[in-house]
C-alpha atoms as a PDB file:
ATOM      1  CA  UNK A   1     190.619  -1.611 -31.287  1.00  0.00           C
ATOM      2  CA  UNK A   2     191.215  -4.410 -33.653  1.00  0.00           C
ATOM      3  CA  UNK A   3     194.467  -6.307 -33.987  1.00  0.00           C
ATOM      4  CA  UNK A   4     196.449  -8.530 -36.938  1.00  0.00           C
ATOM      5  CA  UNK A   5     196.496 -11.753 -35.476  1.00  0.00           C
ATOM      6  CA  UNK A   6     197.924 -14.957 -36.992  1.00  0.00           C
ATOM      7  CA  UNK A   7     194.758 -17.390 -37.186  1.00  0.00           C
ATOM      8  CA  UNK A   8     196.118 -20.363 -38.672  1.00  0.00           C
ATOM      9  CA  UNK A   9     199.840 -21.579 -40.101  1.00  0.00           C
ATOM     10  CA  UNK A  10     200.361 -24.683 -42.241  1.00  0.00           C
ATOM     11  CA  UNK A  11     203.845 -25.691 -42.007  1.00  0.00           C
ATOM     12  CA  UNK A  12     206.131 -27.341 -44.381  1.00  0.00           C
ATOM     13  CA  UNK A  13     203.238 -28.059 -46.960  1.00  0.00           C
ATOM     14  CA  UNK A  14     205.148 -29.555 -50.425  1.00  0.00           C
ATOM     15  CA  UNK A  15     203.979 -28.305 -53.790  1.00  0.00           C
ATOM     16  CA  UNK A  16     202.855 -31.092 -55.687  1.00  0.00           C
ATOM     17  CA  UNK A  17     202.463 -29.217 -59.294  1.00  0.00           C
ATOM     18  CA  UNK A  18     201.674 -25.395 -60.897  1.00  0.00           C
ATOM     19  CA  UNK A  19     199.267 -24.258 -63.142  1.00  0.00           C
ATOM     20  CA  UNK A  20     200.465 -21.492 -64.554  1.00  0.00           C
ATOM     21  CA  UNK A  21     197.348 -20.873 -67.175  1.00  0.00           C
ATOM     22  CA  UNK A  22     194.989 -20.977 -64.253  1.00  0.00           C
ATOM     23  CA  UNK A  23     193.041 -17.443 -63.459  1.00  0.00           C
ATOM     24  CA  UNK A  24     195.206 -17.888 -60.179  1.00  0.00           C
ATOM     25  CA  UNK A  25     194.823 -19.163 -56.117  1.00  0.00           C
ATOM     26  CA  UNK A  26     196.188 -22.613 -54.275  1.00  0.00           C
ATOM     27  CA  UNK A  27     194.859 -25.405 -54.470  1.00  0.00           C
ATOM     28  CA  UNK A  28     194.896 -27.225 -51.205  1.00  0.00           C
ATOM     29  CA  UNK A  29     193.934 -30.950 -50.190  1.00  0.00           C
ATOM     30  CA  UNK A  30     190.016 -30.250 -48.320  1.00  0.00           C
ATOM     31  CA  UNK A  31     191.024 -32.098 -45.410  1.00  0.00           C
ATOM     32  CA  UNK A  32     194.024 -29.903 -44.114  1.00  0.00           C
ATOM     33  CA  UNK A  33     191.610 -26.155 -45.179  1.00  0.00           C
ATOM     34  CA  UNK A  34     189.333 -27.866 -43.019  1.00  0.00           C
ATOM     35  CA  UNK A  35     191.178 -29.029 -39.829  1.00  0.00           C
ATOM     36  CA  UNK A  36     193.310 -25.391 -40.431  1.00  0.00           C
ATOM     37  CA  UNK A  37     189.690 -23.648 -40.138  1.00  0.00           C
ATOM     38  CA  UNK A  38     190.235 -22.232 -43.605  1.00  0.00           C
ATOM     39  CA  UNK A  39     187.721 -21.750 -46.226  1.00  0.00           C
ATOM     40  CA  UNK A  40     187.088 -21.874 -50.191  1.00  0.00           C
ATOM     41  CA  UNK A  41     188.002 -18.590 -51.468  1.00  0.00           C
ATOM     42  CA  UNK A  42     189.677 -17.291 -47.918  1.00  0.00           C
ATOM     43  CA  UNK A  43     192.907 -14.716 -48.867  1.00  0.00           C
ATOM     44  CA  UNK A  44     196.198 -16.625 -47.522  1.00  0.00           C
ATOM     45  CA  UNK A  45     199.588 -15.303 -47.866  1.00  0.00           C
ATOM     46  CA  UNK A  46     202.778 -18.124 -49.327  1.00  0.00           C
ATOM     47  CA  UNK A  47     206.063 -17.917 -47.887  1.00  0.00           C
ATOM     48  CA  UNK A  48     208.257 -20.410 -50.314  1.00  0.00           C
ATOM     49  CA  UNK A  49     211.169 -21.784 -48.339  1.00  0.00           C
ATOM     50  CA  UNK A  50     212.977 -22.527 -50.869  1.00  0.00           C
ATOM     51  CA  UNK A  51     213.487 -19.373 -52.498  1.00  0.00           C
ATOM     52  CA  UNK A  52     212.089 -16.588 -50.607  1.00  0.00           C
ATOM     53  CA  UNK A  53     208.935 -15.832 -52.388  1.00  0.00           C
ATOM     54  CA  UNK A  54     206.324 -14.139 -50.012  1.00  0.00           C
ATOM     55  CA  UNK A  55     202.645 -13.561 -51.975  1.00  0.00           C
ATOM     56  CA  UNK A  56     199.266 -13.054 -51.047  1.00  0.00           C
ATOM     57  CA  UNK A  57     196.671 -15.463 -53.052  1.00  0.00           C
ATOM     58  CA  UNK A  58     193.246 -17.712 -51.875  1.00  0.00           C
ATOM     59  CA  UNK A  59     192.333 -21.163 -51.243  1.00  0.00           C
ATOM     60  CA  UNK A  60     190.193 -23.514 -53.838  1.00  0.00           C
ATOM     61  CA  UNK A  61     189.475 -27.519 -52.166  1.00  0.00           C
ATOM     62  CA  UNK A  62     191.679 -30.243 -53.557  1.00  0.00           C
ATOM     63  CA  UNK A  63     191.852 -33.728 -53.127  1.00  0.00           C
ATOM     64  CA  UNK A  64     194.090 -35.499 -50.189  1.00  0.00           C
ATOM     65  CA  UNK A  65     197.602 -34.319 -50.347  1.00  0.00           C
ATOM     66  CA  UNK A  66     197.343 -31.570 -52.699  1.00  0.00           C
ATOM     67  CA  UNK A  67     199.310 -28.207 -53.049  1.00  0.00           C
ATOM     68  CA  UNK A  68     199.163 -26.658 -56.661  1.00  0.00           C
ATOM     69  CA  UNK A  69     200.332 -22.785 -57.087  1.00  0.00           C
ATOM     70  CA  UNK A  70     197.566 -21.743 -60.027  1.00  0.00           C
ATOM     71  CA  UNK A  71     197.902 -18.619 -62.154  1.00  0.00           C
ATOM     72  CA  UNK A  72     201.016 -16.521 -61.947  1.00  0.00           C
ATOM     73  CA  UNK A  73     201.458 -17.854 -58.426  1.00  0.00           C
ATOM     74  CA  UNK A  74     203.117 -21.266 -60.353  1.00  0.00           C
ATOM     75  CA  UNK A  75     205.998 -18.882 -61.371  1.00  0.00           C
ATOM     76  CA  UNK A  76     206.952 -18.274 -57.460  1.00  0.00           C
ATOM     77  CA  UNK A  77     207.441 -22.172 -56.108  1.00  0.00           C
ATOM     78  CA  UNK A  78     208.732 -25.176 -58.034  1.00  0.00           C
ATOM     79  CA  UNK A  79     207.502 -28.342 -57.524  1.00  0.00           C
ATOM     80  CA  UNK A  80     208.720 -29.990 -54.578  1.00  0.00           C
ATOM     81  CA  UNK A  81     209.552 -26.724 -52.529  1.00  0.00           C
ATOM     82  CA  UNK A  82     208.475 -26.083 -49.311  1.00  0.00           C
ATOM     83  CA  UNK A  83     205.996 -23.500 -47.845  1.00  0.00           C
ATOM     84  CA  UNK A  84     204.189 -21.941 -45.450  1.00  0.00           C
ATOM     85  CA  UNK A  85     200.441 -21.124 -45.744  1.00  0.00           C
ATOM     86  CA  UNK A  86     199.165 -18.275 -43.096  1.00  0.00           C
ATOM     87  CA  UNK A  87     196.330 -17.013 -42.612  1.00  0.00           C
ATOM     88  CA  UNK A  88     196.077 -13.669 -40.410  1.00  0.00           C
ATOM     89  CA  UNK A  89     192.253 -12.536 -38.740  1.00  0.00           C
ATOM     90  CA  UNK A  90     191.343  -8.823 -37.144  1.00  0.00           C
ATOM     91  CA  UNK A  91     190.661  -9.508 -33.617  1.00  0.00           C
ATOM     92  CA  UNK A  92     188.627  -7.238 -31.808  1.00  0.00           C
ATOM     93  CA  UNK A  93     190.225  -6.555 -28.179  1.00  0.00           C
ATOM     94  CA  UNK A  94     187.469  -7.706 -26.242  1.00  0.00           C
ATOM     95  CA  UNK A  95     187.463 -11.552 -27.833  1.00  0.00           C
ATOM     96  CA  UNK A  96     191.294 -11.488 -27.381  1.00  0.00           C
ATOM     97  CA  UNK A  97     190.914 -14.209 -24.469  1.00  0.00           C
ATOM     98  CA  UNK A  98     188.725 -16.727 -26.260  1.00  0.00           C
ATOM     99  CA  UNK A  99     191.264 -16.159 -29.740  1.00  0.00           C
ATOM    100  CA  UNK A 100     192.885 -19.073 -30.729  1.00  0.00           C
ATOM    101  CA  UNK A 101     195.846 -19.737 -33.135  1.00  0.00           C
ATOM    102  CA  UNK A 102     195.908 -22.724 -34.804  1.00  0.00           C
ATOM    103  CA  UNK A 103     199.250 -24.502 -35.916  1.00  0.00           C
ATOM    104  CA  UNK A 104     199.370 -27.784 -38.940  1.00  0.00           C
ATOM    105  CA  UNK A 105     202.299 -29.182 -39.330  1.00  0.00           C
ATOM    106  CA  UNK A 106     202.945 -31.583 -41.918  1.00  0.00           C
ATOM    107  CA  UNK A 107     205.127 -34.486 -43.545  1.00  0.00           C
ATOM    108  CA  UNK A 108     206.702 -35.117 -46.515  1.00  0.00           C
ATOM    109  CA  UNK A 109     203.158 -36.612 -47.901  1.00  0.00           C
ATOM    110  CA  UNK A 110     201.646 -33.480 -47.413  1.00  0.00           C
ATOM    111  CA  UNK A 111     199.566 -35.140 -44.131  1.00  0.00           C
ATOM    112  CA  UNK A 112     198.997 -33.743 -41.115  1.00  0.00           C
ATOM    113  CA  UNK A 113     201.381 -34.665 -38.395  1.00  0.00           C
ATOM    114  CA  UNK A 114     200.722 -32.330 -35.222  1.00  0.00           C
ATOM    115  CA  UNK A 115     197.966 -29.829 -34.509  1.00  0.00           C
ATOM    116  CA  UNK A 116     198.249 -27.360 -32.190  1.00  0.00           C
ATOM    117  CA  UNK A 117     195.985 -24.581 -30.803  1.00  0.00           C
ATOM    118  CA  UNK A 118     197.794 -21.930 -28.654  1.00  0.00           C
END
């Protein structure tokens, strides 16, 4: 059996600008897709804070401090609002024990304050 695991959360990230005539994705600063495990091109879901928005989209490498909602994903945030980046992973049972979720938060800047692997 496989199971719908969270595999990585970035918390609190601030949208920096939007780009609405953009074929679509996030672009995220390199640094925090890399010490979140995420890849180029790797499907992440958006919860906004600010106004409720919850949407599926993928990742494209920024530069340091970063966040820019591309394509019709620019009409869900605002610049300046809060999200959440997730991404989930199937988990077979048997690799269950060695699974690890990894938490970002960050600050205000859009760096990365606290990691945590649980």
């Amino acid at each position: 059996m496989y199971r719908k695991l969270l595999k990585a959360k970035i918390h609190q990230a601030v949208i920096t600008d939007k780009n609405l005539y953009y074929e679509g994705s996030l672009t995220l600063d390199r640094e925090i897709m890399e010490k979140a495990g995420l890849l180029p091109f790797e499907a992440v879901w958006i919860y906004n804070l600010n106004n409720g928005a919850r949407f599926e989209t993928y990742l494209l490498e920024g530069e340091k401090g970063e966040v820019i909602l591309n394509g019709a994903a620019a009409r869900l945030g605002e610049t300046g609002d809060r999200i959440i980046i997730v991404a989930y992973a199937w988990v077979a049972d048997n690799e269950l024990p060695y699974f690890k979720t990894r938490l970002l938060y960050l600050n205000e800047k859009n760096e990365v304050s606290q990691i945590k692997n649980l």
